[in-house]
C-alpha atoms as a PDB file:
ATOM      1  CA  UNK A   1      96.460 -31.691 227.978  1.00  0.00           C
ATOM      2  CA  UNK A   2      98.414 -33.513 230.638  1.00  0.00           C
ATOM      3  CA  UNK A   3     101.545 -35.181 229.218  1.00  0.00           C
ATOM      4  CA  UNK A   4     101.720 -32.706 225.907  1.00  0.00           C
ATOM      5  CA  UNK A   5     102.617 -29.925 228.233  1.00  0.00           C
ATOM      6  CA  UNK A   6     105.988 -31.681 228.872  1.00  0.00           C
ATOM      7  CA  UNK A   7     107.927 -30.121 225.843  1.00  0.00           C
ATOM      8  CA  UNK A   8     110.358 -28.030 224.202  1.00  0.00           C
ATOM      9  CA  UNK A   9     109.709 -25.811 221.420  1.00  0.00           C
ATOM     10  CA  UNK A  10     111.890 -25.205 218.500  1.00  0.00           C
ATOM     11  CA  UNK A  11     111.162 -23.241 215.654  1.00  0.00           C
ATOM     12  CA  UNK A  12     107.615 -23.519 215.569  1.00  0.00           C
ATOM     13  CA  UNK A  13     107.082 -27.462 216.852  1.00  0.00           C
ATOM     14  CA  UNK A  14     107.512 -28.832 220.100  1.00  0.00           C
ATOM     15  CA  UNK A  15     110.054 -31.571 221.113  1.00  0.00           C
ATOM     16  CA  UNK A  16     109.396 -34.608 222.864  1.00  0.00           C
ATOM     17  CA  UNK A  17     110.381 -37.948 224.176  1.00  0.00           C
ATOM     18  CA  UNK A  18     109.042 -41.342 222.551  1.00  0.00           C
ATOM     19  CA  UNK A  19     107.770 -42.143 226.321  1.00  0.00           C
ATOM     20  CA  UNK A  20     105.900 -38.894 226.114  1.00  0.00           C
ATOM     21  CA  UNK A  21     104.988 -39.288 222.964  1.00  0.00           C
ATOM     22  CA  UNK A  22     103.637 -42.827 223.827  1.00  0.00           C
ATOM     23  CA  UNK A  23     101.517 -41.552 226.813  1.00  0.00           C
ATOM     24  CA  UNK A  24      99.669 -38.494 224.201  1.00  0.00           C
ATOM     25  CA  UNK A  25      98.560 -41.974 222.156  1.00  0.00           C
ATOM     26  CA  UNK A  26      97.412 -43.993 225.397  1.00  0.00           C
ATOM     27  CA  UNK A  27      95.469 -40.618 226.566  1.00  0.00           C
ATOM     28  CA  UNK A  28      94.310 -38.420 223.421  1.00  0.00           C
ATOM     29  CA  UNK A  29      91.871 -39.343 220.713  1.00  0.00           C
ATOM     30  CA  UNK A  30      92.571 -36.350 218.303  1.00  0.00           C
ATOM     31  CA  UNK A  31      96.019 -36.814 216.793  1.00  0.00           C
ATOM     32  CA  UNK A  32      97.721 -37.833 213.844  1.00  0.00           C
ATOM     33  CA  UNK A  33     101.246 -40.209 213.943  1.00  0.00           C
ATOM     34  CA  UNK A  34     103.629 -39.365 211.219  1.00  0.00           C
ATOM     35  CA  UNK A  35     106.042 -41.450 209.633  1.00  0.00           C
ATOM     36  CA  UNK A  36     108.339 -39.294 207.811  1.00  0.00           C
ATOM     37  CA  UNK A  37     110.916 -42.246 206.187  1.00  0.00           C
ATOM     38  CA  UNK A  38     111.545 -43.966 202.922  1.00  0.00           C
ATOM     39  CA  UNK A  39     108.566 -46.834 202.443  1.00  0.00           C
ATOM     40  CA  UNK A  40     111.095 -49.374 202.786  1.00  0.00           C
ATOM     41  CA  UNK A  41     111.405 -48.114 205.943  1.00  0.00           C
ATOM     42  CA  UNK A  42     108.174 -47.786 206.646  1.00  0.00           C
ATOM     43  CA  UNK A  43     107.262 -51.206 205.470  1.00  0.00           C
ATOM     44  CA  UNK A  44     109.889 -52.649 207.710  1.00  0.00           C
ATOM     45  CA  UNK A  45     108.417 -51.582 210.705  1.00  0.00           C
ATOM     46  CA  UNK A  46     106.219 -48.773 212.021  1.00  0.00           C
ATOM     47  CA  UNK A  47     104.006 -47.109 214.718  1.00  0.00           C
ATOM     48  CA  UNK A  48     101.006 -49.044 214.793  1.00  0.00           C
ATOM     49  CA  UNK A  49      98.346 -46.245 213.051  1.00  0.00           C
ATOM     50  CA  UNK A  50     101.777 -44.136 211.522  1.00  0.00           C
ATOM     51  CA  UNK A  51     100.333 -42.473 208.105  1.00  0.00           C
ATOM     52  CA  UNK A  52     103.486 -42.797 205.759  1.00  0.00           C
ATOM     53  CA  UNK A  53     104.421 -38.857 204.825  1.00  0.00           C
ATOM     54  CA  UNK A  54     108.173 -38.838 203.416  1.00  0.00           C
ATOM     55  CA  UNK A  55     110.162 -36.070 204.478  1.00  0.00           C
ATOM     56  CA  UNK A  56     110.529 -35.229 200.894  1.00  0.00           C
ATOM     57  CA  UNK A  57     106.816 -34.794 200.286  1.00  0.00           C
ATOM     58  CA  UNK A  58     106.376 -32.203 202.788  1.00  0.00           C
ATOM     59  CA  UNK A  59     106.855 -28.792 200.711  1.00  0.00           C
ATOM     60  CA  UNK A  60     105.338 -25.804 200.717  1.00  0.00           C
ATOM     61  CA  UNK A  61     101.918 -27.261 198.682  1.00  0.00           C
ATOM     62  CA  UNK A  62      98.501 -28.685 200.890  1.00  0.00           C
ATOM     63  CA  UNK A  63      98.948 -32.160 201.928  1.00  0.00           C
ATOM     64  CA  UNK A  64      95.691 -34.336 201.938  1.00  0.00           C
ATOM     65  CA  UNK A  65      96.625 -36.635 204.155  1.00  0.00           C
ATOM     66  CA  UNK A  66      96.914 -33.649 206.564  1.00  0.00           C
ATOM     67  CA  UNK A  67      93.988 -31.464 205.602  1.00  0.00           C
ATOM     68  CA  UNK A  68      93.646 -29.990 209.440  1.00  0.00           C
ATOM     69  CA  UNK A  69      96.112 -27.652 210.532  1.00  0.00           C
ATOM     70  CA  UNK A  70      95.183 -27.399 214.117  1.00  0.00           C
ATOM     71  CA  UNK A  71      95.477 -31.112 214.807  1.00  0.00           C
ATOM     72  CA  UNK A  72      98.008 -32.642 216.928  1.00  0.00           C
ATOM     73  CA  UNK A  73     100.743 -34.054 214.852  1.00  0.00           C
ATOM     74  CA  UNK A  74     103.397 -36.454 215.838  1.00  0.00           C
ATOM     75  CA  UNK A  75     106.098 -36.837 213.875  1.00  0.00           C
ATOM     76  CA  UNK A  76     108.897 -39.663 213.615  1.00  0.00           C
ATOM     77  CA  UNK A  77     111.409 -41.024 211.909  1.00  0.00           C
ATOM     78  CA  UNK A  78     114.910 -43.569 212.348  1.00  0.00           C
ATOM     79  CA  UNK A  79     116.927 -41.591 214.843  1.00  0.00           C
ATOM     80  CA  UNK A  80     115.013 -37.627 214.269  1.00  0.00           C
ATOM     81  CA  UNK A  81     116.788 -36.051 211.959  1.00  0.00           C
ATOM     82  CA  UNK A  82     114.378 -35.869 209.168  1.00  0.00           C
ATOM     83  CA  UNK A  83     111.645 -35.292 211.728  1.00  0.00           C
ATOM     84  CA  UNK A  84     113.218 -32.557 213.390  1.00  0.00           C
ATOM     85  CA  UNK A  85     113.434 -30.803 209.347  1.00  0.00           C
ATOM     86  CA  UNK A  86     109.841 -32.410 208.619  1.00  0.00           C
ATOM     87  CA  UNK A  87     108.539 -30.707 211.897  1.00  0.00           C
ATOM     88  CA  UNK A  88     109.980 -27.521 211.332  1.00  0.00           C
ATOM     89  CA  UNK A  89     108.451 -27.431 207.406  1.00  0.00           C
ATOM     90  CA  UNK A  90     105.143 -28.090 208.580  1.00  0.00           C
ATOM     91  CA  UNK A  91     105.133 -25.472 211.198  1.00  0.00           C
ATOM     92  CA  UNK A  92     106.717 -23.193 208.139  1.00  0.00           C
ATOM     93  CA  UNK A  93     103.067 -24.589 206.773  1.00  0.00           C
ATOM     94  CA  UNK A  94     100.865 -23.484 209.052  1.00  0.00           C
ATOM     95  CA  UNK A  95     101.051 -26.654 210.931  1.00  0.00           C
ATOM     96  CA  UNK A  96     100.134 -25.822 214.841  1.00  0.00           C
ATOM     97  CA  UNK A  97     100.185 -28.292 216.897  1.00  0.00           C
ATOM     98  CA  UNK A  98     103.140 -30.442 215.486  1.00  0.00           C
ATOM     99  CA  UNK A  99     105.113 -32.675 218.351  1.00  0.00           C
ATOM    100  CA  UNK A 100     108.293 -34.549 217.136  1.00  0.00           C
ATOM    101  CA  UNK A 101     109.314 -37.140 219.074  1.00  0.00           C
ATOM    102  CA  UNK A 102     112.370 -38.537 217.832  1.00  0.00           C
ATOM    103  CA  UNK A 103     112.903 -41.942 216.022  1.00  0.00           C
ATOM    104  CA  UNK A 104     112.046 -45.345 216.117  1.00  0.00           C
ATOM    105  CA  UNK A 105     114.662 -46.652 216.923  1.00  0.00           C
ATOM    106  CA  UNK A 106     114.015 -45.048 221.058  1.00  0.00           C
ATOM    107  CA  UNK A 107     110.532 -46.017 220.563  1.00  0.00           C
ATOM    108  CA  UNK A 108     109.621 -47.912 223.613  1.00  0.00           C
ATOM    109  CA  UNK A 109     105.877 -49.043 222.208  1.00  0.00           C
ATOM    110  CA  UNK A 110     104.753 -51.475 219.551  1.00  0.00           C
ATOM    111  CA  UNK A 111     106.325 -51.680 216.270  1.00  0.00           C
ATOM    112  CA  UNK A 112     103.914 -53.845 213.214  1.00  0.00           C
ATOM    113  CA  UNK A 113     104.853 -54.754 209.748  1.00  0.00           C
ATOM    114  CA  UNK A 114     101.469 -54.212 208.474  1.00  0.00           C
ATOM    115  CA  UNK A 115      97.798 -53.372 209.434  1.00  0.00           C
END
């Protein structure tokens, strides 16, 4: 999978870099991008494509907007703290191919308002 193979993996999910994240969503077709703030946050600014998931949603209950377990998942945030805990619940989940990448705040791609 090329640029996916550059990680580190932490308690279930793999770690890495906005640039590699980036690269995955230049290169892949079959992922998901994860927004795991408030929706002011969210609403401020996001990933262009980012599905809004706060980290306080994620539990231990089926989430719709993630009905694939398999699927690559990249997860985000401000600065990664709540995507580092949001990562590690979904691989608690089931979740196995989950890729956190940080915040936005190192993100070095596009940022939109709204789609």
């Amino acid at each position: 999978m090329g640029d996916a193979d550059e990680y580190i993996e932490v308690d279930g999910y793999r770690q890495i870099t906005p640039e590699t994240a980036q690269k995955i969503m230049e290169t892949e077709k079959d992922y998901i991008i994860v927004d795991v703030r408030h929706d002011d946050e969210y609403y401020d600014g996001h990933i262009p494509g980012a599905v809004l998931i706060t980290n306080e949603y994620i539990e231990d209950k089926p989430l719709p907007e993630l009905p694939d377990k398999d699927q690559m998942i990249l997860v985000y945030c401000r600065s990664g703290r709540r995507s580092k805990d949001a990562a590690r619940k979904l691989a608690a989940m089931g979740y196995t191919n989950v890729y956190e990448f940080g915040g936005i705040i190192n993100w070095p791609g596009p940022i939109v308002t709204d789609e």
